[in-house]
Protein backbone atom coordinates (compact mmCIF):
# COMPACT_ATOMS: atom_id res chain seq x y z
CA UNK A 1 -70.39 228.33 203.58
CA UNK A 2 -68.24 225.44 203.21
CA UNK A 3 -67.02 224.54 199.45
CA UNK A 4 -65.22 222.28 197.96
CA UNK A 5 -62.87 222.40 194.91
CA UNK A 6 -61.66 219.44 192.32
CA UNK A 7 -59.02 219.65 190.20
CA UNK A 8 -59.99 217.92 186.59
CA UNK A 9 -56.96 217.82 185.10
CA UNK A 10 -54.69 215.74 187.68
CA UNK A 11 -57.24 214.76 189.91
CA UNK A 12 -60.70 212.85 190.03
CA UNK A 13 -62.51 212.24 193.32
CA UNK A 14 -61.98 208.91 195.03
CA UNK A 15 -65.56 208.90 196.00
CA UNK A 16 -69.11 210.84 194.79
CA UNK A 17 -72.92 210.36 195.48
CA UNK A 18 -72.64 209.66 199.17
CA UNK A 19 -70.02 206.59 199.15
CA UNK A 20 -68.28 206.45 202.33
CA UNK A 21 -64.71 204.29 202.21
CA UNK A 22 -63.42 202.91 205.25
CA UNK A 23 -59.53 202.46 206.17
CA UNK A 24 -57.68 200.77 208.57
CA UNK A 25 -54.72 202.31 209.78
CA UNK A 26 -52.72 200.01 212.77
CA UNK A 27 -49.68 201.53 213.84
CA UNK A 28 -48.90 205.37 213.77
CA UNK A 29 -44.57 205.98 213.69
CA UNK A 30 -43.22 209.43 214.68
CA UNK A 31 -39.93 209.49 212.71
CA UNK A 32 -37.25 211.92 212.91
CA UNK A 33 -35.69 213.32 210.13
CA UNK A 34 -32.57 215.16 209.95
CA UNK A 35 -31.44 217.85 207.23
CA UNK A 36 -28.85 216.96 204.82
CA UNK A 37 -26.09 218.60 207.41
CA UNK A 38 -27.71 217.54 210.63
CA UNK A 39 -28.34 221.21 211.65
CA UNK A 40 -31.95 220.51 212.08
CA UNK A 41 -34.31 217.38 212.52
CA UNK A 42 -37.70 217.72 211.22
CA UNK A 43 -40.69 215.08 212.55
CA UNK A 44 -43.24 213.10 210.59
CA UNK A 45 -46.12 210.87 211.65
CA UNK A 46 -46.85 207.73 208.98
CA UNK A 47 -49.59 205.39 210.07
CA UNK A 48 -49.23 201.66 208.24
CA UNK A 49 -51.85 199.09 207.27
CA UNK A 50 -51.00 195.70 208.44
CA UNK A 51 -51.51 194.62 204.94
CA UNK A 52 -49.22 197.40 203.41
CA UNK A 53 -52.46 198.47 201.46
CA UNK A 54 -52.40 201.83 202.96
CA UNK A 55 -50.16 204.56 204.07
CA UNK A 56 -51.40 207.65 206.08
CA UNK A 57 -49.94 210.60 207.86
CA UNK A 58 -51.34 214.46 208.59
CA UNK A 59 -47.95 216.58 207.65
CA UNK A 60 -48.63 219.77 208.55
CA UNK A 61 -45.81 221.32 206.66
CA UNK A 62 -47.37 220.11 203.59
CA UNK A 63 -50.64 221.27 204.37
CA UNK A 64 -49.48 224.63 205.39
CA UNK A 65 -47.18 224.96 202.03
CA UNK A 66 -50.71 224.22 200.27
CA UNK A 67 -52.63 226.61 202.23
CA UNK A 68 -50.08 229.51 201.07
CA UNK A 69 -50.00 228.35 197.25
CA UNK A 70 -54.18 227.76 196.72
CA UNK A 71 -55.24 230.85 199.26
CA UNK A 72 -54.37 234.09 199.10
CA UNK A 73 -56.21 235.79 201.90
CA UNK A 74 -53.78 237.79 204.06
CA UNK A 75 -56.46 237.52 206.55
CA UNK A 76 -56.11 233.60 207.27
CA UNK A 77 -53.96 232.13 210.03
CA UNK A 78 -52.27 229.56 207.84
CA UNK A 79 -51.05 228.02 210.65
CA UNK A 80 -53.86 226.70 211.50
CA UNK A 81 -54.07 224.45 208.32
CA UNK A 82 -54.88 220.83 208.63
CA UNK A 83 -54.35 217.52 206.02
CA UNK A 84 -54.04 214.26 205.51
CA UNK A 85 -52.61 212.06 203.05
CA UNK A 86 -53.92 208.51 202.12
CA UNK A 87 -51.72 206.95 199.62
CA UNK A 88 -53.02 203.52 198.11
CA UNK A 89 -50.16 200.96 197.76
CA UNK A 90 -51.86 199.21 195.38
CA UNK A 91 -53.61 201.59 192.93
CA UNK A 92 -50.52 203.91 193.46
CA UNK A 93 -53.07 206.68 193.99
CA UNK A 94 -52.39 209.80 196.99
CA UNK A 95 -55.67 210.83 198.11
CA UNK A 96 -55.78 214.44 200.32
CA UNK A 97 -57.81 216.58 202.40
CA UNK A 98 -56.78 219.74 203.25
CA UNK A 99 -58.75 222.41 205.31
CA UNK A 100 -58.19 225.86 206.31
CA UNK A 101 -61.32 227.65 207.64
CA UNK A 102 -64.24 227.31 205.98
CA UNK A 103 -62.04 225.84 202.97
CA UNK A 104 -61.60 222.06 202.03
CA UNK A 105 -60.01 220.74 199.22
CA UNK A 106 -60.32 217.16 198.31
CA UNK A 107 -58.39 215.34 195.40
CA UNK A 108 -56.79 212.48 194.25
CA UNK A 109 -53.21 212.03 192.45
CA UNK A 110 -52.38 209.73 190.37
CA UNK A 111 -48.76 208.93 191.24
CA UNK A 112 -47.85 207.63 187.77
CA UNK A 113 -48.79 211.06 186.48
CA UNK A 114 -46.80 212.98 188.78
CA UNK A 115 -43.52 211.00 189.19
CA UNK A 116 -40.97 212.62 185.92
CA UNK A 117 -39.76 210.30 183.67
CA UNK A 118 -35.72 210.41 183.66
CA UNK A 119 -33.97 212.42 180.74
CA UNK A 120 -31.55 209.68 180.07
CA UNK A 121 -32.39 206.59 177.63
CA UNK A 122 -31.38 202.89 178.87
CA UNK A 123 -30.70 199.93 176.13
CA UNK A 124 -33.72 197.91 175.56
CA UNK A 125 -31.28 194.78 177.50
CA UNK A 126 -30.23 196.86 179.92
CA UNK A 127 -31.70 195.98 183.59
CA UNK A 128 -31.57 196.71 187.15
CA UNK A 129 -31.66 194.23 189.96
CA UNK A 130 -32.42 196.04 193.54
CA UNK A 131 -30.97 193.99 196.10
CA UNK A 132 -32.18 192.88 199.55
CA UNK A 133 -29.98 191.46 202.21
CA UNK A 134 -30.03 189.89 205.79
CA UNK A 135 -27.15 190.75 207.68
CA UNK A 136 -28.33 188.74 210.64
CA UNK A 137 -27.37 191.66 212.88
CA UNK A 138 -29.71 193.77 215.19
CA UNK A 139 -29.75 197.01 216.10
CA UNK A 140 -31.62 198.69 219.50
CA UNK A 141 -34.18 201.35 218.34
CA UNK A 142 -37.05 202.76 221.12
CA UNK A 143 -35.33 199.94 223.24
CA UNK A 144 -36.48 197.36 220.88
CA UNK A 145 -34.56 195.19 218.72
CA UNK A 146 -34.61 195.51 214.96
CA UNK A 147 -33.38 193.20 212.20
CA UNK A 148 -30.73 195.06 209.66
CA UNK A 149 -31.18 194.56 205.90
CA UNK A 150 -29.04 196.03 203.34
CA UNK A 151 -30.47 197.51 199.92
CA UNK A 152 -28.14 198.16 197.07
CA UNK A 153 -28.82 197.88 193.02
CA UNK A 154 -27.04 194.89 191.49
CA UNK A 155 -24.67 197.82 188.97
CA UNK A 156 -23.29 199.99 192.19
CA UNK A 157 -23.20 197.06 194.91
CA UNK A 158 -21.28 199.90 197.03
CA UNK A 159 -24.03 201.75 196.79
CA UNK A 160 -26.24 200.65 200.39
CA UNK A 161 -28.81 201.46 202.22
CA UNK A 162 -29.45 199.78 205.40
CA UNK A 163 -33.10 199.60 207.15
CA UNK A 164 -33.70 198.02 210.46
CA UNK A 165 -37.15 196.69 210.70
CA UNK A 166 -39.40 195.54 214.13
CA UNK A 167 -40.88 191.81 213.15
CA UNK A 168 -43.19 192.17 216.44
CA UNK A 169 -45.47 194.35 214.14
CA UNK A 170 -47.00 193.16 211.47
CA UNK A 171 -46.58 195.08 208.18
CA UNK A 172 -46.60 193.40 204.98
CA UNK A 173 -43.46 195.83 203.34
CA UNK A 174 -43.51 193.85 200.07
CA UNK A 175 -46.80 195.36 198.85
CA UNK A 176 -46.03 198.98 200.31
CA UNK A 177 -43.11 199.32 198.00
CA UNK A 178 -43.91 197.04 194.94
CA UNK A 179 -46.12 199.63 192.75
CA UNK A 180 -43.69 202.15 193.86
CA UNK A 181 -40.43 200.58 192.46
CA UNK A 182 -42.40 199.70 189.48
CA UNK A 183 -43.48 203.12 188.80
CA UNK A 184 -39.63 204.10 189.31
CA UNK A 185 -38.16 201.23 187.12
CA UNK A 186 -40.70 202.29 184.44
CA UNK A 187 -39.57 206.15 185.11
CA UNK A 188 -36.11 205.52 184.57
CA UNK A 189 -36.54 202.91 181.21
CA UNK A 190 -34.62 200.16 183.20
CA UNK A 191 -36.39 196.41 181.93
CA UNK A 192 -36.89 194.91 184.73
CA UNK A 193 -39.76 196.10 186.65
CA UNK A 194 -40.12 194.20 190.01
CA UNK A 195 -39.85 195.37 193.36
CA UNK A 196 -36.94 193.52 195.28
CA UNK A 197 -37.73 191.17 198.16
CA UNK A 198 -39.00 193.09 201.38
CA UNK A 199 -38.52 192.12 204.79
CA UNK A 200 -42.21 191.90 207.03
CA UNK A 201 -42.17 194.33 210.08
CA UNK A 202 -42.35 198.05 210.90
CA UNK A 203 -39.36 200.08 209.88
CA UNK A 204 -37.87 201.57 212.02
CA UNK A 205 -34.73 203.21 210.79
CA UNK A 206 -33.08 203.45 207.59
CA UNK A 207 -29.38 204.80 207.00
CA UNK A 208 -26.66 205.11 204.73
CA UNK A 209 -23.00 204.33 206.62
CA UNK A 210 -23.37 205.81 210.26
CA UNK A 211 -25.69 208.63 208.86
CA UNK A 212 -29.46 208.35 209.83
CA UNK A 213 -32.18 209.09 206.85
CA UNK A 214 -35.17 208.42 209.24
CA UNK A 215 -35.32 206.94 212.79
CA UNK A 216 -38.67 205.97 214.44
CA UNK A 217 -39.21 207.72 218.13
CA UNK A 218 -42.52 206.79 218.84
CA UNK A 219 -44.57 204.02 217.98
CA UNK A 220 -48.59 203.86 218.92
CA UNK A 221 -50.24 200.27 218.69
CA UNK A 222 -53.47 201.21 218.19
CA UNK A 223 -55.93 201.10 215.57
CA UNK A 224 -57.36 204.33 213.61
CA UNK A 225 -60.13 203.86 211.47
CA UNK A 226 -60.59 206.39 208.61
CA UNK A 227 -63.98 206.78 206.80
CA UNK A 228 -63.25 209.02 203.65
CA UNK A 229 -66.58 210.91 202.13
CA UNK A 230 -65.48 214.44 201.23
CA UNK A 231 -63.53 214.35 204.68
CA UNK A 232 -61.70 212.56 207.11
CA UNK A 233 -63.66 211.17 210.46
CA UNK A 234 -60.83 209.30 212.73
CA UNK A 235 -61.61 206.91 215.58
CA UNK A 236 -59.69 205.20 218.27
């Protein structure tokens, strides 16, 4: 018999009473990412709305780590747990399924909730500019060229972070990351609450000096269409 739990606390369910939400995801990135010492590089898929509305990927990792914290049946292959992650850009809401078996477990987090708010106080004045640069330079990555920017707040201006970003796809960047740096600024008690200016494209590397954070290795062009109603149907 397949159940499902809700969490009432944290979570309320995106929909109820036979609503069906559909979601447009257009390009799916396989990005590498390497440990902090570079002994090991771990892989994640992230599929992007062209509008920057949506985010989705199907992390196993995570849904494994889930599978060993919510069921404790010795008996289950945990391996074979399954989930994806929808997070709305806008609302600043992660919606997940996760299945294992005969088990499914659908909720939604409100970011807001979950991010910590910092331990240290800011003056009321005091605020925080995020910068966003074009270098003008380029940089080959899956044989394509991509357009550097450099990030760096306006106190620690030696403080960057560059990302190279694909212009032939369409992703609108500026409303992926502008709930998210508002929810941060808000976090950390800074004033100023807007998200710096973001460059249009897919991203498709971001690093510090010479040192990769995340590097794209495979992109697929081609549309998924997720209808959410207590699960996840995905179509091609």
């Amino acid at each position: 018999m397949r159940y499902v739990i809700t969490f009432s606390f944290f979570f309320a369910l995106l929909v109820s009473n036979g609503q069906e939400k559909e979601i447009d995801i257009h390009y799916v990135v396989d990005y590498s990412i390497p440990s902090e010492r570079n002994t090991t590089v771990d892989t994640i898929s992230i599929g992007f709305n062209k509008d920057g509305k949506y985010l989705w990927t199907n992390y196993n990792k995570l849904a494994l780590s889930l599978a060993k914290s919510l069921i404790k049946d010795k008996q289950k292959d945990y391996e074979s747990a399954t989930g994806h992650i929808i997070y709305d850009t806008e609302q600043g809401v992660i919606t997940l399924l996760f299945e294992l078996g005969n088990n499914s477990i659908f909720f939604n987090l409100d970011l807001d909730s979950f991010l910590p708010s910092s331990e240290f106080s800011t003056d009321d004045d005091e605020s925080l500019d995020l910068i966003t640069e074009d270098t003008g330079e380029t940089i080959r990555v899956l044989d394509k060229d991509a357009q550097v920017y450099l990030m760096f707040p306006s106190n620690s201006p030696n403080d960057i972070v560059s990302m190279a970003v694909n212009t032939d796809y369409q992703v609108n960047n500026a409303v992926i990351f502008k709930r998210f740096f508002e929810m941060a600024f808000q976090k950390t008690g800074f004033k100023d609450q807007f998200a710096p200016d973001m460059p249009n494209g897919l991203i498709m590397k971001i690093f510090e000096n010479d040192k990769s954070m995340i590097e794209a290795i495979k992109v697929v062009d081609k549309k998924k269409t997720i209808k959410i109603n207590y699960s996840f149907k995905i179509t091609e």
